[in-house]
C-alpha atoms as a PDB file:
ATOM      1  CA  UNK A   1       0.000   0.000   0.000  1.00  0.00           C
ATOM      2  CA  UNK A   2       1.379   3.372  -0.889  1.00  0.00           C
ATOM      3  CA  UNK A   3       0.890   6.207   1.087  1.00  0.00           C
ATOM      4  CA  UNK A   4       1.005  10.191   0.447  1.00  0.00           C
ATOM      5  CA  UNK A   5       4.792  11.166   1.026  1.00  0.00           C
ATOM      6  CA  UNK A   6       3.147  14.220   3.435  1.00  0.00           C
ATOM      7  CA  UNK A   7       2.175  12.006   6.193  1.00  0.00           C
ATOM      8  CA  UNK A   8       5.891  11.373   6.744  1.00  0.00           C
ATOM      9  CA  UNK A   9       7.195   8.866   8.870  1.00  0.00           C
ATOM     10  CA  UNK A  10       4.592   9.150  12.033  1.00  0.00           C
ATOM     11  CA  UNK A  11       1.971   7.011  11.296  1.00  0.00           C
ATOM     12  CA  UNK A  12      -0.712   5.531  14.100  1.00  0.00           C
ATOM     13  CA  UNK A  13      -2.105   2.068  13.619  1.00  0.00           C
ATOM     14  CA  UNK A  14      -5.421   1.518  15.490  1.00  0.00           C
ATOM     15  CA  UNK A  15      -4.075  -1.883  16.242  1.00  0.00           C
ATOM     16  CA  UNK A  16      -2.429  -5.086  15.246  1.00  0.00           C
ATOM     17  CA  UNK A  17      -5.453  -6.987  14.531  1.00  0.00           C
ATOM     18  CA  UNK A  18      -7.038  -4.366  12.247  1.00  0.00           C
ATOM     19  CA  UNK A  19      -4.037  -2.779  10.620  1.00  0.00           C
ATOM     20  CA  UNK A  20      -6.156   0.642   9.823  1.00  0.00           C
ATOM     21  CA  UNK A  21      -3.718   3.537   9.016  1.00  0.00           C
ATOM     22  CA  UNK A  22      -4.179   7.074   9.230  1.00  0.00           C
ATOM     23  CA  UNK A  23      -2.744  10.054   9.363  1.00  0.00           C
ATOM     24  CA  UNK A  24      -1.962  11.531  12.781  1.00  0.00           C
ATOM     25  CA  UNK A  25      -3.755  14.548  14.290  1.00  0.00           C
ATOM     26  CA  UNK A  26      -1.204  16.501  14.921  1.00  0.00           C
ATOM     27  CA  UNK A  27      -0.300  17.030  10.979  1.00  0.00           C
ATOM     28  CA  UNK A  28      -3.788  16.262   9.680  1.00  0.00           C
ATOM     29  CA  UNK A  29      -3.860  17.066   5.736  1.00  0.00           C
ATOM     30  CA  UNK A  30      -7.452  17.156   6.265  1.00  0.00           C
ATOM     31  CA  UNK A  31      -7.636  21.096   6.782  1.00  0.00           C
ATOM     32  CA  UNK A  32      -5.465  21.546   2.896  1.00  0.00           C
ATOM     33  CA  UNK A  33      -7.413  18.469   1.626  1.00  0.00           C
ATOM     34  CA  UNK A  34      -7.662  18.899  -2.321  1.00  0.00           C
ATOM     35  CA  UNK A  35      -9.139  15.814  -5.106  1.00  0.00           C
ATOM     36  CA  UNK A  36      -5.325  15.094  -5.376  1.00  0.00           C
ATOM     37  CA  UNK A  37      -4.778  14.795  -2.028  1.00  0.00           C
ATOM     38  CA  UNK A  38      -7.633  13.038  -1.458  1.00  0.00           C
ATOM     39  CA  UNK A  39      -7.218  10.480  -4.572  1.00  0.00           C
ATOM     40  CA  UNK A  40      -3.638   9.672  -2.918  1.00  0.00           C
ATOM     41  CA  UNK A  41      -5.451   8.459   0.672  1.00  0.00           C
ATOM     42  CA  UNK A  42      -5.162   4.067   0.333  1.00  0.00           C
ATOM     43  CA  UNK A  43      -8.780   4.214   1.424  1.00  0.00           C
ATOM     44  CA  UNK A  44     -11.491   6.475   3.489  1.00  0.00           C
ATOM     45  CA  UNK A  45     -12.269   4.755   6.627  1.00  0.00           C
ATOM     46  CA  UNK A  46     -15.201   6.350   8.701  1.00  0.00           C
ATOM     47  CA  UNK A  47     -18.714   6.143  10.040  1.00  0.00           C
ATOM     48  CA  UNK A  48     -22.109   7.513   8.640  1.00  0.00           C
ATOM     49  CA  UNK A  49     -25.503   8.361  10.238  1.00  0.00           C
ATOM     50  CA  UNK A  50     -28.488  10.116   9.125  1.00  0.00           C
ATOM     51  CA  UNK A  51     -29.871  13.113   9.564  1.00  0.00           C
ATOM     52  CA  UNK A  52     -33.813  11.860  11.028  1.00  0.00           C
ATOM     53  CA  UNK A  53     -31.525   9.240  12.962  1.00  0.00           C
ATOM     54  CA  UNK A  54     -30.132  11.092  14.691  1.00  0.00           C
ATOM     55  CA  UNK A  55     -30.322  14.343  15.231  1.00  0.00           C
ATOM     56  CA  UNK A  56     -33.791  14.326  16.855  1.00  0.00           C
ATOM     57  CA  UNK A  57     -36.149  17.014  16.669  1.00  0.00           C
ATOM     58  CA  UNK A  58     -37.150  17.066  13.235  1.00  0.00           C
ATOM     59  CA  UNK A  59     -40.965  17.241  12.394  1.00  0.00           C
ATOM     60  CA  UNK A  60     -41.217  18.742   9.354  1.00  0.00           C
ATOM     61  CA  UNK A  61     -40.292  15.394   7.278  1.00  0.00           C
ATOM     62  CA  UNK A  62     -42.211  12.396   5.898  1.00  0.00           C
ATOM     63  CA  UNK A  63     -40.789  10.173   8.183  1.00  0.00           C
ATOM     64  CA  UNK A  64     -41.834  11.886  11.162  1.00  0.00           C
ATOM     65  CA  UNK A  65     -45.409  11.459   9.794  1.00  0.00           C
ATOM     66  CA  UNK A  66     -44.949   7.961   9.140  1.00  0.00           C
ATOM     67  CA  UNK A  67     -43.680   7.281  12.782  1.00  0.00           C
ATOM     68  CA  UNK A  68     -46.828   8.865  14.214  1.00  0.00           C
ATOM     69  CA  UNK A  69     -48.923   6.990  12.904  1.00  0.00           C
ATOM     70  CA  UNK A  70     -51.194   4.177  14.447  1.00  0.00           C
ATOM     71  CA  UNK A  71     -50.421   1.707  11.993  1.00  0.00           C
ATOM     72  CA  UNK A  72     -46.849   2.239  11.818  1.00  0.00           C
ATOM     73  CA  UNK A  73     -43.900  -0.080  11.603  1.00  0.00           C
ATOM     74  CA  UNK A  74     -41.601   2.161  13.674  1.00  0.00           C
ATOM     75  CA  UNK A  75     -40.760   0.572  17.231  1.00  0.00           C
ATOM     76  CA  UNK A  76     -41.101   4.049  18.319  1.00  0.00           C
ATOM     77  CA  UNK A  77     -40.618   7.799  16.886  1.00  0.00           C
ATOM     78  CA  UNK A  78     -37.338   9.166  16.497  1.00  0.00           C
ATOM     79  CA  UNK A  79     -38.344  11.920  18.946  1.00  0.00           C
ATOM     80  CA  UNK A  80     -35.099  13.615  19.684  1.00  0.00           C
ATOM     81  CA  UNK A  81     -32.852  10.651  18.966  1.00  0.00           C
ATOM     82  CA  UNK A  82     -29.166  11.352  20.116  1.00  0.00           C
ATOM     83  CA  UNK A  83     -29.431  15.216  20.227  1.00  0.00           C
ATOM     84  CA  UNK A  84     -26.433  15.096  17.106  1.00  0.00           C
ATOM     85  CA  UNK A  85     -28.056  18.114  16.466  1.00  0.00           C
ATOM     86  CA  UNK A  86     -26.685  19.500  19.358  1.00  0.00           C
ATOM     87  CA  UNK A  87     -24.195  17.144  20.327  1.00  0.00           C
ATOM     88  CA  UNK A  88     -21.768  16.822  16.961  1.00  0.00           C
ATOM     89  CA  UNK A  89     -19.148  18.440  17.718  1.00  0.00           C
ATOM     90  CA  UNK A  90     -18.339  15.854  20.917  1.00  0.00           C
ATOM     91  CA  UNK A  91     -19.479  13.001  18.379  1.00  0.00           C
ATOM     92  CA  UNK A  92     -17.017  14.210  15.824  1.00  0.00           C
ATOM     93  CA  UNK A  93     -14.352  14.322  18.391  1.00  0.00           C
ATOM     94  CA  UNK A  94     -15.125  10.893  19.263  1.00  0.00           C
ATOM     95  CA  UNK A  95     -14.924   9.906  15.276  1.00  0.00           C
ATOM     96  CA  UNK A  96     -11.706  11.001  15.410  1.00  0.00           C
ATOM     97  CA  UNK A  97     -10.198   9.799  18.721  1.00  0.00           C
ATOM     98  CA  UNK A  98     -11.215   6.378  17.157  1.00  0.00           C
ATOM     99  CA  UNK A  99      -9.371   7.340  14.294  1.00  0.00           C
ATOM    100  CA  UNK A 100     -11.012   7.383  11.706  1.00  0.00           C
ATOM    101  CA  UNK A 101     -10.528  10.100   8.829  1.00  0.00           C
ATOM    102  CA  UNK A 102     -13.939  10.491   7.472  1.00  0.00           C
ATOM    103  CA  UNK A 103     -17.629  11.181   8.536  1.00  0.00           C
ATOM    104  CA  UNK A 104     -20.675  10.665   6.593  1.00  0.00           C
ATOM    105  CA  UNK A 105     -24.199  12.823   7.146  1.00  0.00           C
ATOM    106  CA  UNK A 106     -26.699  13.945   5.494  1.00  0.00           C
ATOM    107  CA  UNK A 107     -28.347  17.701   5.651  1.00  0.00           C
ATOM    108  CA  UNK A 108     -31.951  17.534   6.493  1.00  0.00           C
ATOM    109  CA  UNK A 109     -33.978  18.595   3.418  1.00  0.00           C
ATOM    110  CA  UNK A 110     -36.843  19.631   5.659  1.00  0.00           C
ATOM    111  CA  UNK A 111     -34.994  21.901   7.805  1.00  0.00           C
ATOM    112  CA  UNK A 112     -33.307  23.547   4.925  1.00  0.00           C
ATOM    113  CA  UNK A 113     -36.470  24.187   2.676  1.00  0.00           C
ATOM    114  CA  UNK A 114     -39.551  23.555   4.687  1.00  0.00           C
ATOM    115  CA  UNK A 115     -41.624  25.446   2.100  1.00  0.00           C
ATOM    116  CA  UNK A 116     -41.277  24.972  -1.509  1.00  0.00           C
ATOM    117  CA  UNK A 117     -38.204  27.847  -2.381  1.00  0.00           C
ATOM    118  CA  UNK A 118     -37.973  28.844   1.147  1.00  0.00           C
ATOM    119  CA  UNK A 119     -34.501  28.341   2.357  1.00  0.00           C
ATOM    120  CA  UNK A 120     -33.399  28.531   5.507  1.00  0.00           C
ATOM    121  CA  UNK A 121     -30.017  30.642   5.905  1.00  0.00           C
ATOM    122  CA  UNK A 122     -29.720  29.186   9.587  1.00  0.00           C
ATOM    123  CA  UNK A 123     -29.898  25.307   8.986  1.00  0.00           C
ATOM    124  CA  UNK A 124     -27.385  26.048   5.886  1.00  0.00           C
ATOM    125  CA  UNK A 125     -25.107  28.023   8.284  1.00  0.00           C
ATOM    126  CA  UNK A 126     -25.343  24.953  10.723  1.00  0.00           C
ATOM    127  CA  UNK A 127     -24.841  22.215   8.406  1.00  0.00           C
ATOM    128  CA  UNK A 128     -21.582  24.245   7.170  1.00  0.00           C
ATOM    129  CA  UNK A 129     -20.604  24.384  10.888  1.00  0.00           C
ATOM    130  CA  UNK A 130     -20.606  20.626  11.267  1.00  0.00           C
ATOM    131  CA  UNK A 131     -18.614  20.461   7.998  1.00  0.00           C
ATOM    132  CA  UNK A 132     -15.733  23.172   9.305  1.00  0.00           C
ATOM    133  CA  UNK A 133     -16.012  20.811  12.502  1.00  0.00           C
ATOM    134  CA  UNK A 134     -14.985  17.982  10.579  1.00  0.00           C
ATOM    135  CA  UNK A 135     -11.922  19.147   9.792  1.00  0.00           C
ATOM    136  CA  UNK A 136     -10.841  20.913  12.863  1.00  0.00           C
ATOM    137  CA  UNK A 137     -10.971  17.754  14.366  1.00  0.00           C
ATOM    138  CA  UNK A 138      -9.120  16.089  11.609  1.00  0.00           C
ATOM    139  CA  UNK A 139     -12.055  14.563   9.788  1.00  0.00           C
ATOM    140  CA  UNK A 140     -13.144  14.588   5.899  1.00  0.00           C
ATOM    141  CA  UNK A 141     -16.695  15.719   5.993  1.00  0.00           C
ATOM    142  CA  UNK A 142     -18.735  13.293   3.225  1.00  0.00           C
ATOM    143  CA  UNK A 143     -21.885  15.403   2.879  1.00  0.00           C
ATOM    144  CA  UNK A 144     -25.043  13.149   2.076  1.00  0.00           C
ATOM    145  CA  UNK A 145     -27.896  15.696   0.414  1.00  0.00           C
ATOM    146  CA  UNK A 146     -30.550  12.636   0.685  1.00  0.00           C
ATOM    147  CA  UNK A 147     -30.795   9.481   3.393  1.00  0.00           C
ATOM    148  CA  UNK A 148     -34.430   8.225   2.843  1.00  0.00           C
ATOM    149  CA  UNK A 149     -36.212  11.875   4.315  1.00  0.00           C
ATOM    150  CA  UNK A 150     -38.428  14.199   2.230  1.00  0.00           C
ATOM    151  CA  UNK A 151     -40.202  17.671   3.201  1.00  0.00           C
ATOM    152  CA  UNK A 152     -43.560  16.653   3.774  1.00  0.00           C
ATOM    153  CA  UNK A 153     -44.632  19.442   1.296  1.00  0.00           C
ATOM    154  CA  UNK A 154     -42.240  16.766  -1.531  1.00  0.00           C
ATOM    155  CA  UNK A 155     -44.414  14.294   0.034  1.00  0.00           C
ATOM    156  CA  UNK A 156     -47.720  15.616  -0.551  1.00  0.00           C
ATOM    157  CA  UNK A 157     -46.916  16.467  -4.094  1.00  0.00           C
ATOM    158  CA  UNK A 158     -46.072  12.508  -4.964  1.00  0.00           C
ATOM    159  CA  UNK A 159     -42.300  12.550  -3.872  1.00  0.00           C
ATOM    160  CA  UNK A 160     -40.337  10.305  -5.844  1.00  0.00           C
ATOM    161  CA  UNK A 161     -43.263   8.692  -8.055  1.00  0.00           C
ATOM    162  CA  UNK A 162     -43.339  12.198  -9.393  1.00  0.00           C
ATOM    163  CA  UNK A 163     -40.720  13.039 -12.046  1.00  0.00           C
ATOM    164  CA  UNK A 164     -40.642  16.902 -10.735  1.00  0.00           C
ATOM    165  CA  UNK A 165     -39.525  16.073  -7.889  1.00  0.00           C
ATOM    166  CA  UNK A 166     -35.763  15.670  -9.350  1.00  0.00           C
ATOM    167  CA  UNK A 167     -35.980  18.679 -10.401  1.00  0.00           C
ATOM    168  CA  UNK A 168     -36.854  19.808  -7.090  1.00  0.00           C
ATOM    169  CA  UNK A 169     -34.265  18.352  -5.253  1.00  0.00           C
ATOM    170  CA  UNK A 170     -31.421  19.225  -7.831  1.00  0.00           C
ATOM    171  CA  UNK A 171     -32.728  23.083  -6.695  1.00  0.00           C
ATOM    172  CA  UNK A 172     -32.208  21.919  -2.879  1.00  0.00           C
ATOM    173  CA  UNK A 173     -28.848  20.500  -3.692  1.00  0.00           C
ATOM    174  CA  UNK A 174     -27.609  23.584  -5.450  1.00  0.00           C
ATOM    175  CA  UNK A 175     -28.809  25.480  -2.804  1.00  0.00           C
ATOM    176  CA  UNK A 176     -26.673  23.608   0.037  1.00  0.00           C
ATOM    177  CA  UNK A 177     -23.504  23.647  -2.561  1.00  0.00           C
ATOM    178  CA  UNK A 178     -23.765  26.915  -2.143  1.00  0.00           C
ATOM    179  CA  UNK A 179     -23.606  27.302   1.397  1.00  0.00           C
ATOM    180  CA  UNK A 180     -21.038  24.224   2.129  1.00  0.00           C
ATOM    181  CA  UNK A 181     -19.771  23.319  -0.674  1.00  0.00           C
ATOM    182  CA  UNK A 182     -16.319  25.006  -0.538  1.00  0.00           C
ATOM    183  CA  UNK A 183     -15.970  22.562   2.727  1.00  0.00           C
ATOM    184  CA  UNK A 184     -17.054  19.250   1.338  1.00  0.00           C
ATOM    185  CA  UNK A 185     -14.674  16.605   0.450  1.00  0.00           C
ATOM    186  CA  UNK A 186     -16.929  13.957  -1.194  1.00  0.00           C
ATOM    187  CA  UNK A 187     -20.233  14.688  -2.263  1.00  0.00           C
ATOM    188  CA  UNK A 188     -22.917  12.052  -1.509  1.00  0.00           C
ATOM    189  CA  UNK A 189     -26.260  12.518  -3.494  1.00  0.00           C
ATOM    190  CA  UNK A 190     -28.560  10.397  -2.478  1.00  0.00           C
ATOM    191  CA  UNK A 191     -28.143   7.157  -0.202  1.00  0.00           C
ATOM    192  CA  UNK A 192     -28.934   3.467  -1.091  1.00  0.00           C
ATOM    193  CA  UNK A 193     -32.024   4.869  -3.455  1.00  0.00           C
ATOM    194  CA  UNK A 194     -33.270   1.602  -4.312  1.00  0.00           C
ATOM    195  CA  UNK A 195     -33.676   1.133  -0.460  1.00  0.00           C
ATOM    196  CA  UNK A 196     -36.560   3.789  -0.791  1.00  0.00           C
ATOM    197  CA  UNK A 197     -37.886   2.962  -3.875  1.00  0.00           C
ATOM    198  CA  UNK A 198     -38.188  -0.789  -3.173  1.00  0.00           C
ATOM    199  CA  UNK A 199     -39.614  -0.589   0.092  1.00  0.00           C
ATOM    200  CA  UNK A 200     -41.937   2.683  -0.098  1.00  0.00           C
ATOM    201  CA  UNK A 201     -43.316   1.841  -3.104  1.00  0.00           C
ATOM    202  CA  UNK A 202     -43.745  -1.857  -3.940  1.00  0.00           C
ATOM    203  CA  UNK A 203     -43.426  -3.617  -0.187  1.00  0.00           C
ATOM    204  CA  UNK A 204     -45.146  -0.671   1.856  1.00  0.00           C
ATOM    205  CA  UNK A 205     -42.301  -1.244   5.045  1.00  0.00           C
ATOM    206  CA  UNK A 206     -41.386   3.039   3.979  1.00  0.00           C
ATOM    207  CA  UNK A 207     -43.323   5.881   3.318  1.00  0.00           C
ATOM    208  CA  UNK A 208     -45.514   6.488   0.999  1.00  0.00           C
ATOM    209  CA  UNK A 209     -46.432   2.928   1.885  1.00  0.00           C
ATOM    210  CA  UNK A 210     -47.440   1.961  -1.712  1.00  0.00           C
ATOM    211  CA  UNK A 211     -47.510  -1.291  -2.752  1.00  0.00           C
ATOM    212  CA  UNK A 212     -47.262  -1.120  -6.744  1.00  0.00           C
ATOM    213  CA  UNK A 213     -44.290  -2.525  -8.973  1.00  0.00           C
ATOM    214  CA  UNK A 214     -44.919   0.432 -11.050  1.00  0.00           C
ATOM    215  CA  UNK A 215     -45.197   2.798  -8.697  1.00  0.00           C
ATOM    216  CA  UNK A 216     -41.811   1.925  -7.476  1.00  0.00           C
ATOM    217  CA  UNK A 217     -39.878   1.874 -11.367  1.00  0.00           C
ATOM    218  CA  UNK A 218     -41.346   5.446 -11.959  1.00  0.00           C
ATOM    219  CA  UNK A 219     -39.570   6.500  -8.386  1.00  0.00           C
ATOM    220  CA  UNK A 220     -36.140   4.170  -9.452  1.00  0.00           C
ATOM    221  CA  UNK A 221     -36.365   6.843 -12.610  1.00  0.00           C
ATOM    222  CA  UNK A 222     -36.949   9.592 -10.778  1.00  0.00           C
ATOM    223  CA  UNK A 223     -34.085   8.944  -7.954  1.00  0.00           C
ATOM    224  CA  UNK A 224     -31.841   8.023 -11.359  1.00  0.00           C
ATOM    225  CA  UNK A 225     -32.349  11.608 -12.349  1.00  0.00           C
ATOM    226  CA  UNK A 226     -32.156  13.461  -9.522  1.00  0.00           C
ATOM    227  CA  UNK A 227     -29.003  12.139  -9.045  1.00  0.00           C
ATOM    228  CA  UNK A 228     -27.826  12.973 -12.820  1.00  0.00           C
ATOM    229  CA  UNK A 229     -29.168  16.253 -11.995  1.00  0.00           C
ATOM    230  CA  UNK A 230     -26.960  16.951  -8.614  1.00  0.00           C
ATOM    231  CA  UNK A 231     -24.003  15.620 -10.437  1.00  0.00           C
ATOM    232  CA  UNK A 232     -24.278  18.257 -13.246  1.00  0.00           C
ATOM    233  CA  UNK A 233     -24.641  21.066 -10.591  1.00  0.00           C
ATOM    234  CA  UNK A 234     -21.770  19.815  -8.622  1.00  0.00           C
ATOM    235  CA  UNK A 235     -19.548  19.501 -10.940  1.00  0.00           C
ATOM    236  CA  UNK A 236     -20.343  22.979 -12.743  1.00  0.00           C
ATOM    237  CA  UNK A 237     -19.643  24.505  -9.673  1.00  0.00           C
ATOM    238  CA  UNK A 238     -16.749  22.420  -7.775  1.00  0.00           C
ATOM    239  CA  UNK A 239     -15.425  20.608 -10.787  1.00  0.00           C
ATOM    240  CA  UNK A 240     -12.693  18.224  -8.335  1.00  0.00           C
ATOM    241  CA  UNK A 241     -15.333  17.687  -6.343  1.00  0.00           C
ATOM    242  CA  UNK A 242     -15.713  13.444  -6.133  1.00  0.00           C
ATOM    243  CA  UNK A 243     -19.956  12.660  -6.524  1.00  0.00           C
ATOM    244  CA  UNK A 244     -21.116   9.664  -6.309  1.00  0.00           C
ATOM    245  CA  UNK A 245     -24.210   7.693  -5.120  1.00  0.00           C
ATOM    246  CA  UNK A 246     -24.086   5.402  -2.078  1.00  0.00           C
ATOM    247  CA  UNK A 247     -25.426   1.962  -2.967  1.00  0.00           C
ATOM    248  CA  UNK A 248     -26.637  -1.328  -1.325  1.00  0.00           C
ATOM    249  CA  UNK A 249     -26.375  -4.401  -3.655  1.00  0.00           C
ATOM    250  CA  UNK A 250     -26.441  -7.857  -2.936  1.00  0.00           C
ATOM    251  CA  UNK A 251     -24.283 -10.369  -4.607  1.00  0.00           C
ATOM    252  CA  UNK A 252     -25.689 -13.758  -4.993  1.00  0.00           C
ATOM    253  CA  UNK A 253     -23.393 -16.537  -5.351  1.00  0.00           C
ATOM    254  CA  UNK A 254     -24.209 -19.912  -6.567  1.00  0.00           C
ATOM    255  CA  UNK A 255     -22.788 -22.832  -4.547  1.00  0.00           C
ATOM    256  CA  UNK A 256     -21.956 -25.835  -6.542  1.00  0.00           C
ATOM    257  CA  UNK A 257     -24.967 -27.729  -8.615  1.00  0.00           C
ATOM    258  CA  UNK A 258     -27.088 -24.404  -8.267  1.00  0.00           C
ATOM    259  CA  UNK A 259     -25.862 -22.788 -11.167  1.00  0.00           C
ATOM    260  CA  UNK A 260     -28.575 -23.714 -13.221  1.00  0.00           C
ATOM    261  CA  UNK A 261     -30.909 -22.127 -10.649  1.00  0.00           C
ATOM    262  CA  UNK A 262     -28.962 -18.946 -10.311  1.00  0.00           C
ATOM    263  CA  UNK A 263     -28.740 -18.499 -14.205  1.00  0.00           C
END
């Protein structure tokens, strides 16, 4: 494994059974990160939460609505979860005394637009807080814009069986590029969208609770597009910027004699 010729010599190693190595603290390149820099790192080792998870206190999203409701799934509301919102920065010092070199979270799209076009300058200044956070603590802040949440206004108008809604979210993302984007080192734009799509829209386990084959390839389009959306934006405006989606994919393997079956 190569390793950037800036970290030097002084290198901590979690320990011997994991052999995880990172840069140390004290001469963090996180603070001067740039794509090079970043491209040179032998891997990004973090954690990753979302936003409804666990910040607590949010009531303006689907989700919330789902939880409240008699018939629902949910073991219980999120209510105010772990208090991340409040509690990050000790979190991301925790992150890092761990050491790891990346977080992953996502910016509420509720709090920042709770009305269609109506953004709000204070969640954007503290979602850019938590990202300047990051990397005083030595961190690389992995900004999701999307982990399974909507505004319940996106929800009313069809959310993700609705092909607008891309559109609608690509205006949210370039909105929150904007405000953080100078400060992001890896741009997430939507997580595990299949997740969503499968099980709000055919099985009925996520909100909207549909249960429609259909329903659920015209919101696998629409996530498909938002996402080609966001990418455009991003990279018009913070062309090194890596984008990606996060995905969850199972690989099925075919012990011997099943082949057949498999194929």
């Amino acid at each position: 494994m190569s390793l950037p010729s800036s970290w030097g010599s002084k290198l901590a190693i979690c320990d011997a059974r994991s052999f995880f190595i990172y840069p140390p603290r004290s001469d963090s390149i996180v603070s001067v990160m740039t794509p090079d820099r970043l491209a040179a790192l032998p891997f990004l080792w973090g954690a990753a939460t979302s936003a409804h998870q666990v910040e607590g206190g949010n009531a303006a999203s689907d989700w919330h609505e789902w939880e409240q409701r008699i018939d629902s799934i949910c073991a219980e509301p999120a209510g105010e979860a772990c208090d991340h919102l409040h509690r990050y920065p000790e979190d991301m010092r925790l992150l890092a005394e761990l050491g790891l070199n990346c977080y992953r979270f996502s910016v509420e799209w509720s709090r920042i637009e709770p009305e269609p076009g109506q953004f709000d300058e204070d969640w954007l200044a503290h979602y850019r807080r938590m990202c300047q956070t990051c990397r005083d603590v030595g961190l690389l802040p992995v900004v999701t814009l999307h982990h399974f949440t909507n505004p319940t206004w996106v929800a009313a108008q069809g959310a993700w069986e609705e092909s607008a809604t891309a559109r609608l979210f690509a205006r949210f993302s370039e909105r929150v590029l904007e405000a953080l984007g100078d400060l992001v080192a890896v741009l997430i734009t939507i997580n595990e969208p299949n997740i969503p799509a499968l099980l709000g829209y055919e099985i009925g386990l996520f909100p909207p609770g549909k249960r429609d084959r259909t329903a659920r390839l015209r919101a696998t389009d629409t996530f498909i597009a938002a996402h080609r959306f966001v990418v455009e934006v991003a990279r018009s405006r913070f062309p090194g910027l890596p984008v990606a989606m996060a995905i969850a994919m199972a690989d099925w393997q075919a012990l011997p004699g099943g082949e057949t079956e498999r194929d």
